[in-house]
PDB file of N, CA and C in Angstrom:
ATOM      1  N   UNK A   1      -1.070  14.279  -0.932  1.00  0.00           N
ATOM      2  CA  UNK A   1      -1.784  13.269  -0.163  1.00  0.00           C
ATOM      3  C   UNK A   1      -0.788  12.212   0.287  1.00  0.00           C
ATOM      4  N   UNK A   2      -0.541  12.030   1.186  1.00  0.00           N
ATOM      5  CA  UNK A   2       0.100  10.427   2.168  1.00  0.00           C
ATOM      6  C   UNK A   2      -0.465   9.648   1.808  1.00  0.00           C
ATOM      7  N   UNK A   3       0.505   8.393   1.596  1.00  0.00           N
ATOM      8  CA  UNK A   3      -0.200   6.789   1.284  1.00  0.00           C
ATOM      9  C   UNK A   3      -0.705   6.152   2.614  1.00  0.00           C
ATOM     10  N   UNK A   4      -1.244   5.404   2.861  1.00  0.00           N
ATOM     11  CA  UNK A   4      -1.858   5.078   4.034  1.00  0.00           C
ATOM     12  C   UNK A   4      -0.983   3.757   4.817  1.00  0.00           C
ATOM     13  N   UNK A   5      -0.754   3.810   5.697  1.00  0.00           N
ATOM     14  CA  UNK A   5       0.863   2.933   6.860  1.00  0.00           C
ATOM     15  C   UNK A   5      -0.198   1.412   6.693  1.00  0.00           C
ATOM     16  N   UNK A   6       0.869   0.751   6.928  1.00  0.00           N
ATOM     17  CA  UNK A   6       0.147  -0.617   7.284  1.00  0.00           C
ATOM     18  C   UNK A   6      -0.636  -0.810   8.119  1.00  0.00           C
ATOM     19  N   UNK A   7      -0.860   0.196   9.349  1.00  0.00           N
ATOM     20  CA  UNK A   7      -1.647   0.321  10.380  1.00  0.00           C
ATOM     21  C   UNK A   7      -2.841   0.890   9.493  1.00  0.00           C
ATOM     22  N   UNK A   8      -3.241   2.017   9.158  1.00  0.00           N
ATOM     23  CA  UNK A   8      -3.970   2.259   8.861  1.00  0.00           C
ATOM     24  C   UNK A   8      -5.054   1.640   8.033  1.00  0.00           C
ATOM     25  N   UNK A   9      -3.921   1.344   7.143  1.00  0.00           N
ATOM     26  CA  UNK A   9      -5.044  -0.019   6.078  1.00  0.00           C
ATOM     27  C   UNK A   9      -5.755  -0.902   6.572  1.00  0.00           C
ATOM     28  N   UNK A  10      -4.627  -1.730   7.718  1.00  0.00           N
ATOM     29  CA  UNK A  10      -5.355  -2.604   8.530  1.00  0.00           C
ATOM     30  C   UNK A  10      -6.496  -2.479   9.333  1.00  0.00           C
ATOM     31  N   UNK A  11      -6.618  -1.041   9.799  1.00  0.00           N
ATOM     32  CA  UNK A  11      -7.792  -0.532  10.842  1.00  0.00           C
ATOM     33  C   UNK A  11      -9.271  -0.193   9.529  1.00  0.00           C
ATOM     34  N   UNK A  12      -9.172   0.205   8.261  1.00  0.00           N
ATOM     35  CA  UNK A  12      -9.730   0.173   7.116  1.00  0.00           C
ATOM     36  C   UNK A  12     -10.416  -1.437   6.694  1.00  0.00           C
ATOM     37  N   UNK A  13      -9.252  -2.250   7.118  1.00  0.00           N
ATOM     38  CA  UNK A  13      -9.514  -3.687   6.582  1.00  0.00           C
ATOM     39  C   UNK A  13     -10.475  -4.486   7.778  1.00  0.00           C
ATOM     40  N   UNK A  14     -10.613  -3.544   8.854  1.00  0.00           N
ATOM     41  CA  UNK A  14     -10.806  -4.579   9.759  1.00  0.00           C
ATOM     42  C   UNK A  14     -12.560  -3.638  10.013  1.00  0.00           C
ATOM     43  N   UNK A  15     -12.504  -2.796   9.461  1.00  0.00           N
ATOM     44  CA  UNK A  15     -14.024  -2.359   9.620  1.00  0.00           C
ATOM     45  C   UNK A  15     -14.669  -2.713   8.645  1.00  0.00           C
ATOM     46  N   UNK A  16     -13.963  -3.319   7.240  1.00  0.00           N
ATOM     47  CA  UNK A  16     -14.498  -3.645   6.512  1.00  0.00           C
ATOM     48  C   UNK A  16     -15.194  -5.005   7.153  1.00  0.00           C
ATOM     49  N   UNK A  17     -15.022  -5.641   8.195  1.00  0.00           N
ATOM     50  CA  UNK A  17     -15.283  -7.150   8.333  1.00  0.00           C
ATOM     51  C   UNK A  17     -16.245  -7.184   9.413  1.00  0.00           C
ATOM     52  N   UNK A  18     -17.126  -8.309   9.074  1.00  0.00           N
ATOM     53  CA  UNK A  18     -18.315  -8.454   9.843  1.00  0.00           C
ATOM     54  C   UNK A  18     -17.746  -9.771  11.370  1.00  0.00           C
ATOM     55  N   UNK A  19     -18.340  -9.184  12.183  1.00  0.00           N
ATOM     56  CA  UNK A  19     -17.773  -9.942  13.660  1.00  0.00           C
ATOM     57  C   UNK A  19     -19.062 -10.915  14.149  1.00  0.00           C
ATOM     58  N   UNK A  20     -19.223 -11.935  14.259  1.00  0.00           N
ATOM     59  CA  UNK A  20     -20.151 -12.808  14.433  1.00  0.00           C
ATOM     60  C   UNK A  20     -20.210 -13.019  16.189  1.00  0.00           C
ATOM     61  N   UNK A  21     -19.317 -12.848  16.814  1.00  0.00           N
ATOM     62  CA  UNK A  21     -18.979 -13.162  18.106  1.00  0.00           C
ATOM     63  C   UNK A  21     -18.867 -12.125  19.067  1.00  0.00           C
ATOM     64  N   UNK A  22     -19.293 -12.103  20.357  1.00  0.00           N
ATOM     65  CA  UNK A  22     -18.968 -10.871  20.908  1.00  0.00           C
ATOM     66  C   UNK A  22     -17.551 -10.711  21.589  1.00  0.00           C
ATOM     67  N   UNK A  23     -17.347  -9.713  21.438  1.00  0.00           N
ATOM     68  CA  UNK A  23     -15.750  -9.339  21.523  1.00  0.00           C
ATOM     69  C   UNK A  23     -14.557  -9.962  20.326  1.00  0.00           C
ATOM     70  N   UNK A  24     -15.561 -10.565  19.393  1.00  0.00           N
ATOM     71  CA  UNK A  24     -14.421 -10.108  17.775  1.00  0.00           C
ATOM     72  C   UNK A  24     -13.823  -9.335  17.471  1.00  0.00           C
ATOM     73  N   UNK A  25     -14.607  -8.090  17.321  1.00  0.00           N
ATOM     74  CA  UNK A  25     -13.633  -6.949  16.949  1.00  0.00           C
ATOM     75  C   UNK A  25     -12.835  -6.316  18.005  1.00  0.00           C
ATOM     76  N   UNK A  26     -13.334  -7.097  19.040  1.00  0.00           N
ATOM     77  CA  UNK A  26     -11.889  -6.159  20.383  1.00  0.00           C
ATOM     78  C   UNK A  26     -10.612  -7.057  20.343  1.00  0.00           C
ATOM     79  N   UNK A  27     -11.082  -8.274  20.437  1.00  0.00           N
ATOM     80  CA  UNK A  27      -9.946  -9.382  19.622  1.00  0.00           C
ATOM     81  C   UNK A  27      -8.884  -8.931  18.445  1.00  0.00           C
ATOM     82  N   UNK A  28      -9.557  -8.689  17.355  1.00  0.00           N
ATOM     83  CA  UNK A  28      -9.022  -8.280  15.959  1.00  0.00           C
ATOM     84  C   UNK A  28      -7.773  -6.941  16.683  1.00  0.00           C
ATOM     85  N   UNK A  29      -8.673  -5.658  16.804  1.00  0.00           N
ATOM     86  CA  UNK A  29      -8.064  -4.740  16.964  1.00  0.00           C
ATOM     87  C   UNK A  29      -6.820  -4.676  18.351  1.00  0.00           C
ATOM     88  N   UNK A  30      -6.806  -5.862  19.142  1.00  0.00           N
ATOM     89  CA  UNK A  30      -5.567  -5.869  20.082  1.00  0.00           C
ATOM     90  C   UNK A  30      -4.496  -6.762  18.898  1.00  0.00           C
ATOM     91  N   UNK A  31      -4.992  -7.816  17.844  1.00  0.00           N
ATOM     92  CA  UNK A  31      -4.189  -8.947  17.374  1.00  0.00           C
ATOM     93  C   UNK A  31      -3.502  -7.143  16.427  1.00  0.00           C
ATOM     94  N   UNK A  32      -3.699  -6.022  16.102  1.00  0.00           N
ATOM     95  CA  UNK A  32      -2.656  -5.376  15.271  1.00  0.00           C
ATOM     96  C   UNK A  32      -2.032  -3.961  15.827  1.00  0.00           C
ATOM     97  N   UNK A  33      -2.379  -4.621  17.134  1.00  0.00           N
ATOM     98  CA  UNK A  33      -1.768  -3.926  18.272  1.00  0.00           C
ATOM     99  C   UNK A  33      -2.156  -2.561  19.082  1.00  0.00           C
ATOM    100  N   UNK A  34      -3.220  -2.363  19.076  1.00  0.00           N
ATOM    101  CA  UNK A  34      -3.449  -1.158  19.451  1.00  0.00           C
ATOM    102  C   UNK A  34      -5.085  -1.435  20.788  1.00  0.00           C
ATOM    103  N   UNK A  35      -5.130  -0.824  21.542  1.00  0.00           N
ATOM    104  CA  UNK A  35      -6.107  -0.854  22.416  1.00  0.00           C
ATOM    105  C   UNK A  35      -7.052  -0.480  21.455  1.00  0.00           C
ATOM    106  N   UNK A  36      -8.466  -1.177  22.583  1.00  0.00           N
ATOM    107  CA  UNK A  36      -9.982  -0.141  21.835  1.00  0.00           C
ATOM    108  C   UNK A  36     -10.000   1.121  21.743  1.00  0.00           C
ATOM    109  N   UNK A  37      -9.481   2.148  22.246  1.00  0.00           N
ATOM    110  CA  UNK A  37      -9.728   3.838  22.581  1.00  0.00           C
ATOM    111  C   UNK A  37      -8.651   3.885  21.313  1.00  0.00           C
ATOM    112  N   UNK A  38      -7.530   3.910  21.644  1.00  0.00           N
ATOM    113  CA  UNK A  38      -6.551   4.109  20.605  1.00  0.00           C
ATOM    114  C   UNK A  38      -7.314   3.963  19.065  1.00  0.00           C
ATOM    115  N   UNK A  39      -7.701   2.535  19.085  1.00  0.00           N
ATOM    116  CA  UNK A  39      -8.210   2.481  17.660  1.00  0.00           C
ATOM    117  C   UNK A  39      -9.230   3.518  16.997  1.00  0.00           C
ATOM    118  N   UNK A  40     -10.445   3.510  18.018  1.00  0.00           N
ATOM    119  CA  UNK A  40     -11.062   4.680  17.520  1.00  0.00           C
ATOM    120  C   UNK A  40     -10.745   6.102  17.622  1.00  0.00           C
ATOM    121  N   UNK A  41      -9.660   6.172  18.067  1.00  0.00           N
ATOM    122  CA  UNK A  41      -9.344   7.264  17.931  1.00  0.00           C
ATOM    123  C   UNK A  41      -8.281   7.518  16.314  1.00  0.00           C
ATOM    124  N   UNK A  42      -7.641   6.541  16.238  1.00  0.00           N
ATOM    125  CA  UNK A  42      -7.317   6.833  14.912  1.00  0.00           C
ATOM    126  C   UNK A  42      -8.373   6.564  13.595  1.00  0.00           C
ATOM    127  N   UNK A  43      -9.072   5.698  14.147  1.00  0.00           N
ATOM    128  CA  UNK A  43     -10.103   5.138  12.943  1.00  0.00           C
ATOM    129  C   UNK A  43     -11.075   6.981  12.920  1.00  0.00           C
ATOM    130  N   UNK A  44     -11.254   7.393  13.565  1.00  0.00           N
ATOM    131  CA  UNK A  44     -11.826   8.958  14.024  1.00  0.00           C
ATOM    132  C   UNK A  44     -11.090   9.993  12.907  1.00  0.00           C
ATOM    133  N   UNK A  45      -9.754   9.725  12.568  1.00  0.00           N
ATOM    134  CA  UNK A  45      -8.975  10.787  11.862  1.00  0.00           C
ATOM    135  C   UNK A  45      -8.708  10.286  10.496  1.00  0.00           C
ATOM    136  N   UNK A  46      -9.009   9.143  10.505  1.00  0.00           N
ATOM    137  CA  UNK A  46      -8.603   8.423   8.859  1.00  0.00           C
ATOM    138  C   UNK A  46      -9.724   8.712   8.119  1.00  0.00           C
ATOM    139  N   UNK A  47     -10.610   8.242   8.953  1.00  0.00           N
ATOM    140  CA  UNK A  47     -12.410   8.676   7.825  1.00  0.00           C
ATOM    141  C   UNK A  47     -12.252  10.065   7.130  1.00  0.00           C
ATOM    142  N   UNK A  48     -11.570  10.588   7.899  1.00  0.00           N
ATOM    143  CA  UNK A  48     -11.398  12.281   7.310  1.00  0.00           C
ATOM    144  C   UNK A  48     -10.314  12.661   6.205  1.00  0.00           C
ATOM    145  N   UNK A  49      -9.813  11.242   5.744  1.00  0.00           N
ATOM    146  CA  UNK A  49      -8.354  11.658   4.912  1.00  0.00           C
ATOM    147  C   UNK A  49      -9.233  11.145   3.578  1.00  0.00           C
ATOM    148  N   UNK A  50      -7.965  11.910   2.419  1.00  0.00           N
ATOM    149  CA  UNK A  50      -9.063  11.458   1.375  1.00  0.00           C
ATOM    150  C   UNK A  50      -7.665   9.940   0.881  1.00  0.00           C
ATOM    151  N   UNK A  51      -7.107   9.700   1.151  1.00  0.00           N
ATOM    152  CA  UNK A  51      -6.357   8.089   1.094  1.00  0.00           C
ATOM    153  C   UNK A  51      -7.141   7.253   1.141  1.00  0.00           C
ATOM    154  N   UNK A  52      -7.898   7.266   2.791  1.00  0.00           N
ATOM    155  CA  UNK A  52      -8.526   6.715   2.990  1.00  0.00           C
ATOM    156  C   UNK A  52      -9.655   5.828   2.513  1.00  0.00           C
ATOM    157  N   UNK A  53     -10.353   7.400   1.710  1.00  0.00           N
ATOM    158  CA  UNK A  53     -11.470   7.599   0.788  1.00  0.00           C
ATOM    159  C   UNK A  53     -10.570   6.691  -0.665  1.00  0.00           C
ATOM    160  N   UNK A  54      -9.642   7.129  -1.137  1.00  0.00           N
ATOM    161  CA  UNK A  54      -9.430   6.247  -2.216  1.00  0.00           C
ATOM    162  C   UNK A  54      -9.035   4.640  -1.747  1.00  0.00           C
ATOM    163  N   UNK A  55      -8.530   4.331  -0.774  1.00  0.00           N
ATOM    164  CA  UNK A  55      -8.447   2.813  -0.487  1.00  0.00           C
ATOM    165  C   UNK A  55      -9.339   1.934  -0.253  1.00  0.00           C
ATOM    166  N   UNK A  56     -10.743   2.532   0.227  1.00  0.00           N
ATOM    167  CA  UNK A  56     -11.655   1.744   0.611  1.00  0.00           C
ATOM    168  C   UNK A  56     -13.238   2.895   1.050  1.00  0.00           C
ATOM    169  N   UNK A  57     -13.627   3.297  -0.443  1.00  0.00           N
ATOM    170  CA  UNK A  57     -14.456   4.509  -0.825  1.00  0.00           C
ATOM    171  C   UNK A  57     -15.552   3.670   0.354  1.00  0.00           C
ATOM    172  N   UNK A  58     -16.152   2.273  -0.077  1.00  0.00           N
ATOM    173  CA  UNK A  58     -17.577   1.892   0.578  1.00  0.00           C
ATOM    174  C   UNK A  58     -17.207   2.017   2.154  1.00  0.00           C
ATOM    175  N   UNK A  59     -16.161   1.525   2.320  1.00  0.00           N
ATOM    176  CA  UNK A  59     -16.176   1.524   3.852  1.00  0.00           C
ATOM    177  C   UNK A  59     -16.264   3.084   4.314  1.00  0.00           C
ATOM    178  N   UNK A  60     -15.210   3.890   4.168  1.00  0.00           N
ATOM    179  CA  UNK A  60     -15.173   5.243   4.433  1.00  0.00           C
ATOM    180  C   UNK A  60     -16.266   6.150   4.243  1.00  0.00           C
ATOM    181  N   UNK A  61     -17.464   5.856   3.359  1.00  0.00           N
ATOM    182  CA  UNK A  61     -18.629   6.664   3.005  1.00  0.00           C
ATOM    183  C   UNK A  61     -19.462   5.999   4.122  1.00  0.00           C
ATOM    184  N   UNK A  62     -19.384   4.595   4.457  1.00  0.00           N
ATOM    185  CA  UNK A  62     -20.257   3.914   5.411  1.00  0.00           C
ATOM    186  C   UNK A  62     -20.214   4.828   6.766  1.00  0.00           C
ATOM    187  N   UNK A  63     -18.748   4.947   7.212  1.00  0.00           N
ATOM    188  CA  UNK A  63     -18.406   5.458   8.822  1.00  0.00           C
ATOM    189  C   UNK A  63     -18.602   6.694   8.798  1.00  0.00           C
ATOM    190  N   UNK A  64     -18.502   7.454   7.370  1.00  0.00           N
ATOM    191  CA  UNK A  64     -18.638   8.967   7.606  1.00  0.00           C
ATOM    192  C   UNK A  64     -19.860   9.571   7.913  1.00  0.00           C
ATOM    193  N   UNK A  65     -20.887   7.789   7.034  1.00  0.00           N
ATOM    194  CA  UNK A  65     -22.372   8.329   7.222  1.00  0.00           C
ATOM    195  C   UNK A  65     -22.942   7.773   8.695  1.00  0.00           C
ATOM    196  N   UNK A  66     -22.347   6.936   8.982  1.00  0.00           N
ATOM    197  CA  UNK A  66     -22.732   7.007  10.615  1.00  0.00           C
ATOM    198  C   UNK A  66     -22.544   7.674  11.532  1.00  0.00           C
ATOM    199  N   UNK A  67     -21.026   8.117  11.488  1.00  0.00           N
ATOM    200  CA  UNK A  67     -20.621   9.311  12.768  1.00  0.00           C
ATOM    201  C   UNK A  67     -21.623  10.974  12.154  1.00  0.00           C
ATOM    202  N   UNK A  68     -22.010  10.951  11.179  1.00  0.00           N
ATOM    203  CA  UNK A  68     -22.461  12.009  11.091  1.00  0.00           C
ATOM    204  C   UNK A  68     -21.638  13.028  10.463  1.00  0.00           C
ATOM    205  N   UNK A  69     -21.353  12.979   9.825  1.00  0.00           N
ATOM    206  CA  UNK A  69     -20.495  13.503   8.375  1.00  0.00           C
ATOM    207  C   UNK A  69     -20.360  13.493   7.381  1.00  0.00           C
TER     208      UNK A  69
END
């Protein structure tokens, strides 16, 4: 198993967080550098790692149970 990059954690850390404002989380996710598409597209392949799953079980069971997985 791979440890998870500072990017990754961060994209983990940042779904963990609730956005009160509209366009918060498009804010957040340009401040650690990556466009909206980009992000979900990696946030898309991490839910599926089990790192993931050990760094942040509630969040990762949350997104897996929304996208349908």
């Amino acid at each position: 198993m791979d440890p998870l990059t500072g990017q990754q954690r961060a994209i983990l850390d940042l779904e963990a967080r609730w956005f009160a404002t509209t366009g918060g989380k498009e804010q957040a996710i340009q401040q650690i550098g990556l466009t909206p598409v980009r992000y979900y597209q990696l946030l898309n392949r991490l839910i599926d790692s089990e790192a993931a799953l050990l760094y942040n079980a509630t969040v990762v069971n949350r997104l897996r149970r929304v996208s349908g997985r």
